[in-house]
PDB file of N, CA and C in Angstrom:
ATOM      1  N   UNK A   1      21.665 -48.976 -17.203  1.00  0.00           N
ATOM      2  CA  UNK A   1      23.076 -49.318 -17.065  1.00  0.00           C
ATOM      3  C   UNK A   1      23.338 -50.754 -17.543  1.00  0.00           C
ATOM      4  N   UNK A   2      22.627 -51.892 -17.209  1.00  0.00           N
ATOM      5  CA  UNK A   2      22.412 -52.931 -17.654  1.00  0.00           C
ATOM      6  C   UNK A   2      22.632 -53.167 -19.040  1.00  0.00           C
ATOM      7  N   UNK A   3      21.919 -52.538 -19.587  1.00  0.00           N
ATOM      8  CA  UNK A   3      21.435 -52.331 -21.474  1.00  0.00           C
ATOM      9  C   UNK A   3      23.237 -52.146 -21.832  1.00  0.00           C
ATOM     10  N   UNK A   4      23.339 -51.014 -21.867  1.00  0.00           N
ATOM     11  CA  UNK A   4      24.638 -50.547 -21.535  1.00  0.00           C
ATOM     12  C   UNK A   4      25.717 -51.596 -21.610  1.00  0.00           C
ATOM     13  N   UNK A   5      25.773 -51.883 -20.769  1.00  0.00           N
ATOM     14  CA  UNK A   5      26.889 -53.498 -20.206  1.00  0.00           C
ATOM     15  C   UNK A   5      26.776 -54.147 -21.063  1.00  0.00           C
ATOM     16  N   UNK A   6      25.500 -54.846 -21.218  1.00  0.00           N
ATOM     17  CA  UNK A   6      25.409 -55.695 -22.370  1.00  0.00           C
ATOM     18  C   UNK A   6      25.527 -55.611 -23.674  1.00  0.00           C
ATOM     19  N   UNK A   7      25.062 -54.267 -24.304  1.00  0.00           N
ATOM     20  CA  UNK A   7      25.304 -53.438 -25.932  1.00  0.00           C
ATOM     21  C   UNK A   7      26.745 -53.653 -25.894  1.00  0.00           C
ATOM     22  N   UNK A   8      27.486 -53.217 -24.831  1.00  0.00           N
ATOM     23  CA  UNK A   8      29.050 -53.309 -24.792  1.00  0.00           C
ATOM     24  C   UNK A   8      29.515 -54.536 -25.103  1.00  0.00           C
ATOM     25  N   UNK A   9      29.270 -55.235 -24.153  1.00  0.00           N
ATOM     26  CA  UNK A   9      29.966 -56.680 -24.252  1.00  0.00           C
ATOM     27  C   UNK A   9      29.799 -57.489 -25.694  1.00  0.00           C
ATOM     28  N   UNK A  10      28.421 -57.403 -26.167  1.00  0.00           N
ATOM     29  CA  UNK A  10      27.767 -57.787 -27.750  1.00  0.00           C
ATOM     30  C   UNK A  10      28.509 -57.419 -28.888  1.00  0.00           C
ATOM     31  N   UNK A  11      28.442 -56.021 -28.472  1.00  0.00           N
ATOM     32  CA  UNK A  11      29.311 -55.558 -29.738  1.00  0.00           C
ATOM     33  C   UNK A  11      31.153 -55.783 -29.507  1.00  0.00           C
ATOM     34  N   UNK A  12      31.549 -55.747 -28.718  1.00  0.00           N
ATOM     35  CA  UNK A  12      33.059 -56.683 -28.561  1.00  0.00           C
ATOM     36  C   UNK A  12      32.594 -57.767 -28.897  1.00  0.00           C
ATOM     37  N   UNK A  13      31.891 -58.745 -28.550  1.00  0.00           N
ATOM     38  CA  UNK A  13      32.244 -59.937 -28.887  1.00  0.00           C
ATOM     39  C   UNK A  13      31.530 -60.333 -30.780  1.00  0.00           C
ATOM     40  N   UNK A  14      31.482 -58.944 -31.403  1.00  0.00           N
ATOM     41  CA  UNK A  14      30.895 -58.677 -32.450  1.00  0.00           C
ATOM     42  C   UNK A  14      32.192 -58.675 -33.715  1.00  0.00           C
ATOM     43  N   UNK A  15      33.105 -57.429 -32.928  1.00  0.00           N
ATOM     44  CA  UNK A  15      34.557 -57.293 -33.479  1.00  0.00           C
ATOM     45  C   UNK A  15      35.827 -57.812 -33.342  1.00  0.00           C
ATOM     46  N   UNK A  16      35.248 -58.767 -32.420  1.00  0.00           N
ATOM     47  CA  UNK A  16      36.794 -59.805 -31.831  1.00  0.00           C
ATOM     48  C   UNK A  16      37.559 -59.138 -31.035  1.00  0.00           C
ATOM     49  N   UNK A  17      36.817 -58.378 -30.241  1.00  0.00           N
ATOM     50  CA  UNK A  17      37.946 -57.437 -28.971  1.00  0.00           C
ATOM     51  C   UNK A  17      37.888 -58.433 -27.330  1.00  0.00           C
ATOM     52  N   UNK A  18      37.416 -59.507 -27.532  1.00  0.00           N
ATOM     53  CA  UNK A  18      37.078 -60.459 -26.104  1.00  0.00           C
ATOM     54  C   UNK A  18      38.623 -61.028 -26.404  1.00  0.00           C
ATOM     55  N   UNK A  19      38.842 -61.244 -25.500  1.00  0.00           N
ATOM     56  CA  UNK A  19      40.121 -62.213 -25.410  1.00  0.00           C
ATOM     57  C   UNK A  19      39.291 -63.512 -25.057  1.00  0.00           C
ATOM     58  N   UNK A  20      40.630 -64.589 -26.330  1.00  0.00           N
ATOM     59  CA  UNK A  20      40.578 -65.764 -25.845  1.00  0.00           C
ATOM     60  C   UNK A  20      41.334 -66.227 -24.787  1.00  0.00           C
ATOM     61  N   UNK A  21      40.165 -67.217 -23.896  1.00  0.00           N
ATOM     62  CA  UNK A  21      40.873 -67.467 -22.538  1.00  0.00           C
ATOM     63  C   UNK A  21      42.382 -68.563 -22.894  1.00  0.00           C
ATOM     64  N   UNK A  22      43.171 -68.663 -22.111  1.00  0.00           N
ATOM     65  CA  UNK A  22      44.575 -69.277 -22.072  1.00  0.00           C
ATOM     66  C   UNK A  22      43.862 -70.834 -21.884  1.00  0.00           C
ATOM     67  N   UNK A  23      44.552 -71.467 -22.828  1.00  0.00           N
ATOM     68  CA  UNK A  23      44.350 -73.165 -22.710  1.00  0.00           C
ATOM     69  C   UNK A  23      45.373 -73.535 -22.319  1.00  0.00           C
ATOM     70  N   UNK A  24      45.149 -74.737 -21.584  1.00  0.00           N
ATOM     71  CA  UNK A  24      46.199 -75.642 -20.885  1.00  0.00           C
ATOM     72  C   UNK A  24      45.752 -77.346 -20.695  1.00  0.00           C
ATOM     73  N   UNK A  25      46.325 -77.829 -20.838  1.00  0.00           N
ATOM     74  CA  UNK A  25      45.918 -79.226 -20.597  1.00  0.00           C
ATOM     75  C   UNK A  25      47.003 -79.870 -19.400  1.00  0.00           C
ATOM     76  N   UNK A  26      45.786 -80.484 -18.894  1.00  0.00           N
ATOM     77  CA  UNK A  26      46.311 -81.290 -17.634  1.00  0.00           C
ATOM     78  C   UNK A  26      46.378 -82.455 -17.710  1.00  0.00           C
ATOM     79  N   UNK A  27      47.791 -82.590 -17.737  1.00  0.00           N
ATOM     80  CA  UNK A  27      47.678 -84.639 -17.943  1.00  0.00           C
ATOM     81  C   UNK A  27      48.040 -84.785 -16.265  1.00  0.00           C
ATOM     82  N   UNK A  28      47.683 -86.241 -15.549  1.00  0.00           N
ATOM     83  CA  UNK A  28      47.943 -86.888 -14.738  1.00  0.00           C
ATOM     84  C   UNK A  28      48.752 -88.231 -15.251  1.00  0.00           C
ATOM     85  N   UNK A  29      50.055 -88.442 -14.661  1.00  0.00           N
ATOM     86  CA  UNK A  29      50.485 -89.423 -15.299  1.00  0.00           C
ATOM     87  C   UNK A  29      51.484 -90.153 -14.297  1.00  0.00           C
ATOM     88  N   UNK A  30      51.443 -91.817 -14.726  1.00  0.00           N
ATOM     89  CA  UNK A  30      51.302 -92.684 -13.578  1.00  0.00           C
ATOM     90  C   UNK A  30      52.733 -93.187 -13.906  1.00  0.00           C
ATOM     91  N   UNK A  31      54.356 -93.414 -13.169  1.00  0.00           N
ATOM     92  CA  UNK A  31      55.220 -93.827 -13.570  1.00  0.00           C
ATOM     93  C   UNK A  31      56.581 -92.597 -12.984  1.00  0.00           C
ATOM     94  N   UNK A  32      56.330 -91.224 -13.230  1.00  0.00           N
ATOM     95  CA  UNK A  32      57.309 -90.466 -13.414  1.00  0.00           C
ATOM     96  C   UNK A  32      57.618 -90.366 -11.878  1.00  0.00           C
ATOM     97  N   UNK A  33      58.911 -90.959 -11.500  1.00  0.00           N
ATOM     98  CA  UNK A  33      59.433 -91.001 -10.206  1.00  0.00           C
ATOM     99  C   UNK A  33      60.722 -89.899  -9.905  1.00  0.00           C
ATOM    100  N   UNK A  34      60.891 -89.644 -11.048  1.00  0.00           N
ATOM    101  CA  UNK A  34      62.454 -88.901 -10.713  1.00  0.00           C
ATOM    102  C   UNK A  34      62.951 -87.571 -11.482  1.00  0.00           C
ATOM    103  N   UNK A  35      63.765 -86.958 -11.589  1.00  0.00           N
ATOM    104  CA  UNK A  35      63.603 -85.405 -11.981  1.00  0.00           C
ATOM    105  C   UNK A  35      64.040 -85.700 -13.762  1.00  0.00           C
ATOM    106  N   UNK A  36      65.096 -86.360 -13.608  1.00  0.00           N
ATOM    107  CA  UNK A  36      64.931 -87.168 -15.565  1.00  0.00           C
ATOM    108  C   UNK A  36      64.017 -87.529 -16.541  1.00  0.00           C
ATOM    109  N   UNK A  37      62.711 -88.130 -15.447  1.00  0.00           N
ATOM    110  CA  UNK A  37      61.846 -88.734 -15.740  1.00  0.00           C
ATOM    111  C   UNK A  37      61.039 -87.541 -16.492  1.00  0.00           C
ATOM    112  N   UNK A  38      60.583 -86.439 -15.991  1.00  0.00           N
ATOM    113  CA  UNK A  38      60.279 -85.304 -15.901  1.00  0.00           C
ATOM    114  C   UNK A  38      61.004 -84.024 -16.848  1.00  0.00           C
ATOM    115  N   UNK A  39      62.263 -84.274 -16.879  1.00  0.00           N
ATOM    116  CA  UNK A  39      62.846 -83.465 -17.618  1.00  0.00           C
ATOM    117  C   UNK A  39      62.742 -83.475 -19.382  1.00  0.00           C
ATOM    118  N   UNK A  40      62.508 -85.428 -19.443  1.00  0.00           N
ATOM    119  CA  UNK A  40      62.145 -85.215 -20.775  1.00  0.00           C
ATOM    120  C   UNK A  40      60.901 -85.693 -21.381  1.00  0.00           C
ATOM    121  N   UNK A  41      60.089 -85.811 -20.333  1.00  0.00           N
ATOM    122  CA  UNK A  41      58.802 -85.221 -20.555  1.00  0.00           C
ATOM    123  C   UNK A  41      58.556 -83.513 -21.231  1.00  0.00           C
ATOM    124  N   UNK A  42      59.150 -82.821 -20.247  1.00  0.00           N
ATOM    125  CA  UNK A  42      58.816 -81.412 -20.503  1.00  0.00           C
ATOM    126  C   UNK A  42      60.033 -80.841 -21.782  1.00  0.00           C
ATOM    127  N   UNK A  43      60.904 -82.148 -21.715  1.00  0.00           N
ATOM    128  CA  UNK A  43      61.621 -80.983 -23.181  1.00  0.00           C
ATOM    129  C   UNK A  43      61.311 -81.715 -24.604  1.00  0.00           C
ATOM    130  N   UNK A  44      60.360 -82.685 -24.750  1.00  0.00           N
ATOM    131  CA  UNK A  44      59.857 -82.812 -25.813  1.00  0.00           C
ATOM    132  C   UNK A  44      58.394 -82.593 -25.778  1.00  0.00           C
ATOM    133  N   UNK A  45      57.469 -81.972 -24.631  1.00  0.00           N
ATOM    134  CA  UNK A  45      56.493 -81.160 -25.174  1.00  0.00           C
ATOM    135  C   UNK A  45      56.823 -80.057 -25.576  1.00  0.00           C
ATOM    136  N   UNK A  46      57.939 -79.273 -24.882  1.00  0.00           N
ATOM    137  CA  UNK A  46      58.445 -78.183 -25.475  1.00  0.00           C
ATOM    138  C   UNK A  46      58.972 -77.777 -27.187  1.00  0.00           C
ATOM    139  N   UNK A  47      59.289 -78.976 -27.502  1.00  0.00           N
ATOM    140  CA  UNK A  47      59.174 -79.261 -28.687  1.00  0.00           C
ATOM    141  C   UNK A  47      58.296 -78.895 -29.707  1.00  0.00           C
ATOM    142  N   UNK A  48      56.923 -79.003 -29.149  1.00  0.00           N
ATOM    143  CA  UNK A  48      55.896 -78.944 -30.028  1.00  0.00           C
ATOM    144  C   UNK A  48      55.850 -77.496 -30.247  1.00  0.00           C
ATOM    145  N   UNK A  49      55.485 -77.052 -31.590  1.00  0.00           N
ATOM    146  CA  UNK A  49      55.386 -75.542 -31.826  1.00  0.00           C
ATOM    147  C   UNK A  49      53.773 -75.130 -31.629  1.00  0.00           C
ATOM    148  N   UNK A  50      53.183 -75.514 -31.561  1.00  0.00           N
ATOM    149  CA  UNK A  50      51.988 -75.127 -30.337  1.00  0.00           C
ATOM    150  C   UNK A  50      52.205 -74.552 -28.802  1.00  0.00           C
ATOM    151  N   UNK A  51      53.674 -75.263 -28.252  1.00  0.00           N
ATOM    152  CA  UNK A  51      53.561 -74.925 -27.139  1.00  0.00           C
ATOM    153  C   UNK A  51      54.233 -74.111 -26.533  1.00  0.00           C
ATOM    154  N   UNK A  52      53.183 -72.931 -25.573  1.00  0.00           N
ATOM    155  CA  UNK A  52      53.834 -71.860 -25.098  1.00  0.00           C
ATOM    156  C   UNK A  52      54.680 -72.108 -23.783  1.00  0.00           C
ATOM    157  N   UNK A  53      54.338 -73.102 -22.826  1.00  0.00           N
ATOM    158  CA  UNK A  53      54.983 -73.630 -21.719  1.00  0.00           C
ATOM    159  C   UNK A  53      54.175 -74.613 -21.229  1.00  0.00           C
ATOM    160  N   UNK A  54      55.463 -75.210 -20.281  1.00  0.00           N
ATOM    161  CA  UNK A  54      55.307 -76.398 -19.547  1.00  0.00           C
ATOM    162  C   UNK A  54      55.494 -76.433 -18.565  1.00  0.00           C
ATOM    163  N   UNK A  55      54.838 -77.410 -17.401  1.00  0.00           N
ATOM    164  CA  UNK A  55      55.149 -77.433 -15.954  1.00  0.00           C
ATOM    165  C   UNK A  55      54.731 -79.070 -15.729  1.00  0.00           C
ATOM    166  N   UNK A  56      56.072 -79.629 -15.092  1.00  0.00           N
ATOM    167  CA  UNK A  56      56.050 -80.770 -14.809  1.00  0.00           C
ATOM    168  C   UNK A  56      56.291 -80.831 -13.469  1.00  0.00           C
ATOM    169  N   UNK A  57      55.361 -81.416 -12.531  1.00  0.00           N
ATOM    170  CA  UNK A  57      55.608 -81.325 -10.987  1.00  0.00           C
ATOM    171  C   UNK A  57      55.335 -82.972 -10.677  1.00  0.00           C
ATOM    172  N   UNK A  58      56.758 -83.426  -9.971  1.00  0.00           N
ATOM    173  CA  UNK A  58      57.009 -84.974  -9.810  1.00  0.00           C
ATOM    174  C   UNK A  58      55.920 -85.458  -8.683  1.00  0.00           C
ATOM    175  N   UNK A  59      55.650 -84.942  -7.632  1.00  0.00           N
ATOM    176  CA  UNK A  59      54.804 -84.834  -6.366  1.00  0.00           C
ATOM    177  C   UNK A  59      53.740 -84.973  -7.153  1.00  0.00           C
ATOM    178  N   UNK A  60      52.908 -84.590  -7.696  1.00  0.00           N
ATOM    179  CA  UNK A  60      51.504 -84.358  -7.958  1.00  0.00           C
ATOM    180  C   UNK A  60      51.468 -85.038  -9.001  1.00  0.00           C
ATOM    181  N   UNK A  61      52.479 -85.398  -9.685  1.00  0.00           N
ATOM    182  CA  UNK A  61      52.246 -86.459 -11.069  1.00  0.00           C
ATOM    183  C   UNK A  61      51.496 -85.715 -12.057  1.00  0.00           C
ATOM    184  N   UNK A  62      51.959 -84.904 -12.331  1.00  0.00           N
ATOM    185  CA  UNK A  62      51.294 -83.599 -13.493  1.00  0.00           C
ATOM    186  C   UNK A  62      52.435 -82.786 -14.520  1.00  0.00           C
ATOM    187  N   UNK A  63      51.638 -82.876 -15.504  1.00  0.00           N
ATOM    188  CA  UNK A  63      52.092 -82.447 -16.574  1.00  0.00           C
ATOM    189  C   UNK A  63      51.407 -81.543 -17.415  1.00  0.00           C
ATOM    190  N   UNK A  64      51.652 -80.236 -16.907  1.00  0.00           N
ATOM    191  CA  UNK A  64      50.648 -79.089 -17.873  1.00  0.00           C
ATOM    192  C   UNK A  64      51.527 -78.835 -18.945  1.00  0.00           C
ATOM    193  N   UNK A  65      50.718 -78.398 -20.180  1.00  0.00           N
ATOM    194  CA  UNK A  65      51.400 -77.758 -20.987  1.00  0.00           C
ATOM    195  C   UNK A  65      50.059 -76.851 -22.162  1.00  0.00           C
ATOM    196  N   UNK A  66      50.627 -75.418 -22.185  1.00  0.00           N
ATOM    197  CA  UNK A  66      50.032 -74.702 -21.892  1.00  0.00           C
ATOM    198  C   UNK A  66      50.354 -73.941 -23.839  1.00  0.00           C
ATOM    199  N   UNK A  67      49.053 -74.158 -24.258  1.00  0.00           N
ATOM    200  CA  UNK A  67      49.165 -73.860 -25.596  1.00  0.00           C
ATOM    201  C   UNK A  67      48.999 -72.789 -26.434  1.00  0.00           C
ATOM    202  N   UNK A  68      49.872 -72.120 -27.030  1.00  0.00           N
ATOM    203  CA  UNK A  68      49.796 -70.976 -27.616  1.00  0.00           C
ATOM    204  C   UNK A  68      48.358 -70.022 -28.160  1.00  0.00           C
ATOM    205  N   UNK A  69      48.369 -68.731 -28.122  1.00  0.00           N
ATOM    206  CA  UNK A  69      47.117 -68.337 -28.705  1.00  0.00           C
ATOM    207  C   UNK A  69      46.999 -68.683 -30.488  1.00  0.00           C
ATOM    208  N   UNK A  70      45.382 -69.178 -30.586  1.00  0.00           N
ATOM    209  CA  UNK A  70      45.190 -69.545 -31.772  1.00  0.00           C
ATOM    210  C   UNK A  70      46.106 -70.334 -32.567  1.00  0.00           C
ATOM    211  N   UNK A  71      46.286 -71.405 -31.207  1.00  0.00           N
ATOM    212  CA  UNK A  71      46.849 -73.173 -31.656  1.00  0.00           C
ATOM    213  C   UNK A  71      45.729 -74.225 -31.150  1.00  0.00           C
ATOM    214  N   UNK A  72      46.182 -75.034 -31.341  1.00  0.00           N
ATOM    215  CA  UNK A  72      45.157 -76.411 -31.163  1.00  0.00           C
ATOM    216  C   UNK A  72      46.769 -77.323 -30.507  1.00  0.00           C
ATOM    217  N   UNK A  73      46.159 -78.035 -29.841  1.00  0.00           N
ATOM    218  CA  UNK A  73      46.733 -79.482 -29.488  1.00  0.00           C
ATOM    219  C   UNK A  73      45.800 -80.325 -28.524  1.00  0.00           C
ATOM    220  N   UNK A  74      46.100 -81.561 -29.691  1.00  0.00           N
ATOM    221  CA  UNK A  74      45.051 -82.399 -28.988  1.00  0.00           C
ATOM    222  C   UNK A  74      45.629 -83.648 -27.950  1.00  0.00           C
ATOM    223  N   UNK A  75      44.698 -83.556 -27.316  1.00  0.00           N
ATOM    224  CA  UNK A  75      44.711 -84.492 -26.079  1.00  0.00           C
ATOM    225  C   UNK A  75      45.622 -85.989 -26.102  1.00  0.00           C
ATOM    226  N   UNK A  76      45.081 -86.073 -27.681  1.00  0.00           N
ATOM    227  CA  UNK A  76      45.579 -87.583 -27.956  1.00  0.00           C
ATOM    228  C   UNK A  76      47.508 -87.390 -28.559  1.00  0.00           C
ATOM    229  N   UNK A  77      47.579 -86.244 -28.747  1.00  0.00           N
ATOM    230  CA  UNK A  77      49.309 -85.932 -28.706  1.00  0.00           C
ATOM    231  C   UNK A  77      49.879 -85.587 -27.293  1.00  0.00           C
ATOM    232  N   UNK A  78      49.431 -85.263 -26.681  1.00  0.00           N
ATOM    233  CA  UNK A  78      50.090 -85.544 -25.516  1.00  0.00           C
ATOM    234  C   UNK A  78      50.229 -86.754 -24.899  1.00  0.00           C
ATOM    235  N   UNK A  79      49.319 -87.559 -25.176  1.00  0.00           N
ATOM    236  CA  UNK A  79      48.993 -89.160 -24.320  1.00  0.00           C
ATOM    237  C   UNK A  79      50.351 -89.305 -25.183  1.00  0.00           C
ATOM    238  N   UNK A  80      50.487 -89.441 -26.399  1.00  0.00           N
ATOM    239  CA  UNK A  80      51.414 -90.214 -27.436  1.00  0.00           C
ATOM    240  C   UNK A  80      52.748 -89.948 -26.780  1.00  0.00           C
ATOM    241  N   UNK A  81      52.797 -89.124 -26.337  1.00  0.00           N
ATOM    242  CA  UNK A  81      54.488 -88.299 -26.195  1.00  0.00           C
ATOM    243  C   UNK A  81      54.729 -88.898 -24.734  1.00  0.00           C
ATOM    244  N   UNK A  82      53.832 -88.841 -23.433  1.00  0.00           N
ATOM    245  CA  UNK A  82      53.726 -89.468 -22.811  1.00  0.00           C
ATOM    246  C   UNK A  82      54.466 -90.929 -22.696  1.00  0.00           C
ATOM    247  N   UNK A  83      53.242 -91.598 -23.191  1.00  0.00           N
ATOM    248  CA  UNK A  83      52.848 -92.614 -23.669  1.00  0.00           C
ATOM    249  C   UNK A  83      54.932 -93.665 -24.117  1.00  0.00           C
ATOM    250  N   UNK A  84      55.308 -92.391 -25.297  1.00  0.00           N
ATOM    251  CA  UNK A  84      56.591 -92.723 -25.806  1.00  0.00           C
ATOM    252  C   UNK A  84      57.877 -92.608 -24.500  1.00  0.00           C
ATOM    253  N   UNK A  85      57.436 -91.470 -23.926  1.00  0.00           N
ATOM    254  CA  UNK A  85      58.523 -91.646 -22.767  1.00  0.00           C
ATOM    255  C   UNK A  85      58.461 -92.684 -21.710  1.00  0.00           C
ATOM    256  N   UNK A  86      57.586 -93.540 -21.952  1.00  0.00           N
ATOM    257  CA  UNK A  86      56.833 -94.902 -21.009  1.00  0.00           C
ATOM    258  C   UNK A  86      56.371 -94.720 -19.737  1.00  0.00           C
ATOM    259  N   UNK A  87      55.557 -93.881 -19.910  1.00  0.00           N
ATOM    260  CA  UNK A  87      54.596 -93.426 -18.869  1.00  0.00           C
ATOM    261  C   UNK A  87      53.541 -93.576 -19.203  1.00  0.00           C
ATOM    262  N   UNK A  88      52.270 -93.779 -18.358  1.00  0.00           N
ATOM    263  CA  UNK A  88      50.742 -93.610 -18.380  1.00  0.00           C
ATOM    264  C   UNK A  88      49.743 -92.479 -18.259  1.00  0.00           C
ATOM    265  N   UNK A  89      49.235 -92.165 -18.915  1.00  0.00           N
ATOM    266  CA  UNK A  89      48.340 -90.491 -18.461  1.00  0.00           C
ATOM    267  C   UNK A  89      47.442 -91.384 -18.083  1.00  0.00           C
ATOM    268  N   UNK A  90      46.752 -91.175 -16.855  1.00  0.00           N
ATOM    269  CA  UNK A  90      45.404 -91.605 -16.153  1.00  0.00           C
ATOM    270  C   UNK A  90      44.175 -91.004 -16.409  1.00  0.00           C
ATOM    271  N   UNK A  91      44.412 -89.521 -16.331  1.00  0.00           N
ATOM    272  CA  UNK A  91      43.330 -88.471 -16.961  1.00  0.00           C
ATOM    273  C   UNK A  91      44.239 -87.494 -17.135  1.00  0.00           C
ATOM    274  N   UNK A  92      43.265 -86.549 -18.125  1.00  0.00           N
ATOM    275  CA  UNK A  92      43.458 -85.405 -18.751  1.00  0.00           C
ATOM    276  C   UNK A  92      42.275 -84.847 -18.607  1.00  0.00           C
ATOM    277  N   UNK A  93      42.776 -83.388 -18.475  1.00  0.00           N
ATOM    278  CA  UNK A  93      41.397 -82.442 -18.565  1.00  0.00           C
ATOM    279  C   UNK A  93      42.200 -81.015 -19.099  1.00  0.00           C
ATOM    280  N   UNK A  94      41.266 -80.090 -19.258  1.00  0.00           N
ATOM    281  CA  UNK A  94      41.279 -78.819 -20.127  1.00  0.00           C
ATOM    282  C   UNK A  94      41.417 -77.809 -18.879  1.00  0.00           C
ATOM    283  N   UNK A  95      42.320 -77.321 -18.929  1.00  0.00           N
ATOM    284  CA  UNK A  95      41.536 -75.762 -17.954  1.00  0.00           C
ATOM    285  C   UNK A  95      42.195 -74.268 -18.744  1.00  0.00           C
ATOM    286  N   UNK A  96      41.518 -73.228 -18.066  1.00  0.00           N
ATOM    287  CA  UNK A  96      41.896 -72.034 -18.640  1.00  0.00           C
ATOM    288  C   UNK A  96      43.137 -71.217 -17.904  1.00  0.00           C
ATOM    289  N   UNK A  97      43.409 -72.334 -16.619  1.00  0.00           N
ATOM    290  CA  UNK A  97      44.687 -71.166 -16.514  1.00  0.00           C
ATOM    291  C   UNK A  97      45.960 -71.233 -16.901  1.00  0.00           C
ATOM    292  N   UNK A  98      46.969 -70.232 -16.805  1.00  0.00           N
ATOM    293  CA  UNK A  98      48.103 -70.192 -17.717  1.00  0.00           C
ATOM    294  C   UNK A  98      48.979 -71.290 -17.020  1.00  0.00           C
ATOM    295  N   UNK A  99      49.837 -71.979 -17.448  1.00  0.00           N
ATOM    296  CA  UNK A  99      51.057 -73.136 -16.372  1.00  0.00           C
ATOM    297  C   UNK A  99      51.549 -71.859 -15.433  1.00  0.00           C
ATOM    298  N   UNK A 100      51.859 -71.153 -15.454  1.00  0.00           N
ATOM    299  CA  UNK A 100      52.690 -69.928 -14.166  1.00  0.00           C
ATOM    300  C   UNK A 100      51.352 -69.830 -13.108  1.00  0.00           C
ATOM    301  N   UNK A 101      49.983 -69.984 -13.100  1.00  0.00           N
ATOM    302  CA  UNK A 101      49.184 -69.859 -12.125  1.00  0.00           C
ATOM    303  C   UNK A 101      49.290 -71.065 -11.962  1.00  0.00           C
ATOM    304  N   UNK A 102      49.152 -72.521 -12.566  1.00  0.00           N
ATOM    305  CA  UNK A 102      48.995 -73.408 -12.115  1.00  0.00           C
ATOM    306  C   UNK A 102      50.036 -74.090 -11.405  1.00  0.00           C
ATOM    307  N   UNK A 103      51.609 -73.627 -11.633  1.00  0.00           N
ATOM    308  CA  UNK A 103      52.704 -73.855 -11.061  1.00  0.00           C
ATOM    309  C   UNK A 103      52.677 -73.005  -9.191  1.00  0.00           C
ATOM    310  N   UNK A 104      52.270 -71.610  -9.609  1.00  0.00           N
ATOM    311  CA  UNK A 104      52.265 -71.189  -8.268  1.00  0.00           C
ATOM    312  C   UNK A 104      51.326 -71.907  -7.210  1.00  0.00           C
ATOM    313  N   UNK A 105      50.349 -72.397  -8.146  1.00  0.00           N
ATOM    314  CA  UNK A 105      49.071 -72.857  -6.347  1.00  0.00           C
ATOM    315  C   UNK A 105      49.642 -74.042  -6.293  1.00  0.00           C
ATOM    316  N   UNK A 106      50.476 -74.730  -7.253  1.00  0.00           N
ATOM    317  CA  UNK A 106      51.101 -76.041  -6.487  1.00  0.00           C
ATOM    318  C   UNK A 106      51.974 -75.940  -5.278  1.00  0.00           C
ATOM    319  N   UNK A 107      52.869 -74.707  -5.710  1.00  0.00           N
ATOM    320  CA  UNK A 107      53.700 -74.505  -5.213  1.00  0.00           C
ATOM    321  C   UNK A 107      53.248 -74.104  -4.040  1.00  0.00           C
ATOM    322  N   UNK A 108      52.539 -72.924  -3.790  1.00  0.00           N
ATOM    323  CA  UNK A 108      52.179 -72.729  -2.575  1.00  0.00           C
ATOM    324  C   UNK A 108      51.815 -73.819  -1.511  1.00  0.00           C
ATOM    325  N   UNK A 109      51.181 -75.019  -2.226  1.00  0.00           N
ATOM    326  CA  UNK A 109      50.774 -76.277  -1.108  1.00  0.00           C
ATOM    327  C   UNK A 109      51.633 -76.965  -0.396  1.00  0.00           C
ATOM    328  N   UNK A 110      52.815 -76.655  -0.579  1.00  0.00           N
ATOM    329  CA  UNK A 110      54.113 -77.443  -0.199  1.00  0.00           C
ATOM    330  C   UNK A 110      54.414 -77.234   1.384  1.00  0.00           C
TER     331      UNK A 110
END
């Protein structure tokens, strides 16, 4: 059964039947106090045609934005855009879940 599983999985990931996992980048960013602040943060990442959605949560000082299948955006364009709305990103990191999961477990913490 094992053999099996694995012949399976090999040969999908042979013909391109694996899905690519959902990218998202997580900025942390130091400054955004107010819902303006925030609003155009998220409507000029929205901007970018890479991007499939955004979630800006003022409490947690976060800014996901969540990039289309078989796009790229790099780390250092978000700092910039950031950066232009005169804010600070502190860190950034990568994760695989979509902004709608990462919006709900915020949400739920409230």
């Amino acid at each position: 059964m094992k053999k099996l599983l694995l012949a399976s999985l090999f040969s999908a990931s042979l013909f391109g039947n694996v899905a690519i996992a959902t990218q998202t980048i997580k900025a942390n960013v130091n400054g955004m106090v107010c819902a303006f602040c925030a609003q155009g943060i998220e409507k000029k990442m929205r901007t970018l045609s890479q991007t499939k959605d955004v979630y800006v949560n003022l409490k947690q000082r976060l800014v996901a934005v969540e990039v289309k299948d078989g796009q790229t955006l790099s780390n250092d364009t978000v700092k910039a855009i950031v950066k232009n709305a005169g804010y600070e990103v502190t860190s950034i990191e990568m994760s695989e879940h979509p902004v709608a999961q990462i919006k709900a477990e915020l949400e739920a913490k409230k």
